[in-house]
Protein backbone atom coordinates (compact mmCIF):
# COMPACT_ATOMS: atom_id res chain seq x y z
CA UNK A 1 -5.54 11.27 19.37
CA UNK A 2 -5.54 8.82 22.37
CA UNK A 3 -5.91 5.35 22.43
CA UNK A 4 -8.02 4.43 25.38
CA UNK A 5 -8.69 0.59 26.76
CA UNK A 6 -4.94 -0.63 25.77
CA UNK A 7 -2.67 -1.68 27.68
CA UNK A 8 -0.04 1.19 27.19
CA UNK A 9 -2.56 3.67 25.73
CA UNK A 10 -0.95 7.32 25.30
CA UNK A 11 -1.45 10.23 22.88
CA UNK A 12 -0.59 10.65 19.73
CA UNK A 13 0.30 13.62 17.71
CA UNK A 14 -2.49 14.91 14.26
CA UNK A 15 0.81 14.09 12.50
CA UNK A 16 1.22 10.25 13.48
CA UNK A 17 -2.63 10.07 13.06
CA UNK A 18 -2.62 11.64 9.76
CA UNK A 19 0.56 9.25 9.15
CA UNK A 20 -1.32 6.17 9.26
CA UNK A 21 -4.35 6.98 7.77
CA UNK A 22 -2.54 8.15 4.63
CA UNK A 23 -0.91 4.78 4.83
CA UNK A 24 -4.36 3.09 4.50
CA UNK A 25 -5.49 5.02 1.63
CA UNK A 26 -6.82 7.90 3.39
CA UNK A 27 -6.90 11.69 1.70
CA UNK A 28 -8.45 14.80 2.65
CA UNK A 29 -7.75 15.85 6.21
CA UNK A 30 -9.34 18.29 7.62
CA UNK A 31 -8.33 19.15 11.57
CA UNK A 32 -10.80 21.01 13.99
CA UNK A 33 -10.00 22.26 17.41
CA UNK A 34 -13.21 21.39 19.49
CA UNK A 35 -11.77 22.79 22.92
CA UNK A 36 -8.34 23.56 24.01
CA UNK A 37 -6.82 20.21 23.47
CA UNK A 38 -9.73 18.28 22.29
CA UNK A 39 -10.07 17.91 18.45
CA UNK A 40 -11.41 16.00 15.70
CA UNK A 41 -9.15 14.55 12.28
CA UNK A 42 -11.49 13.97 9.23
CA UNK A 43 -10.45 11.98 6.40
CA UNK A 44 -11.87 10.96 3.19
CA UNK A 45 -11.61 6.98 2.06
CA UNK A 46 -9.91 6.70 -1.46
CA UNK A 47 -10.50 9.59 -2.70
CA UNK A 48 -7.68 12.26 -4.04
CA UNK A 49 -10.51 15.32 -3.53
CA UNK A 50 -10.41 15.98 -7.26
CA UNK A 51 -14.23 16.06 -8.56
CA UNK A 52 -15.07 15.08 -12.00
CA UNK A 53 -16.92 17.52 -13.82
CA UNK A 54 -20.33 17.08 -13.69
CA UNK A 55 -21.84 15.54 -17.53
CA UNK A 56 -23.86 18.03 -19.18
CA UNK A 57 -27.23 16.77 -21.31
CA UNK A 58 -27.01 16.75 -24.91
């Protein structure tokens, strides 16, 4: 990841990315290599990734 349009902008590592998004209440990463060292981090918003089982009609 790079932060761009800062003052001391510089890369960061998926793990210091992952890092802080975990710390606000991030889950489910998912990395994907776009290009040689271009990627993209996904992350889900307050969710744990568990899915409740779907109610069934009486």
């Amino acid at each position: 990841m790079m932060l761009l349009f800062t003052e001391r902008g510089r890369c960061y590592t998926w793990q210091e990315a992952t890092a802080w998004l975990k710390r606000a209440g991030f889950s489910r990463f998912r990395q994907t290599r776009v290009d040689g060292k271009i990627g993209i981090l996904e992350a889900t918003l307050g969710s744990t990734g568990r899915r409740k089982p779907a109610s069934r009609p009486r």
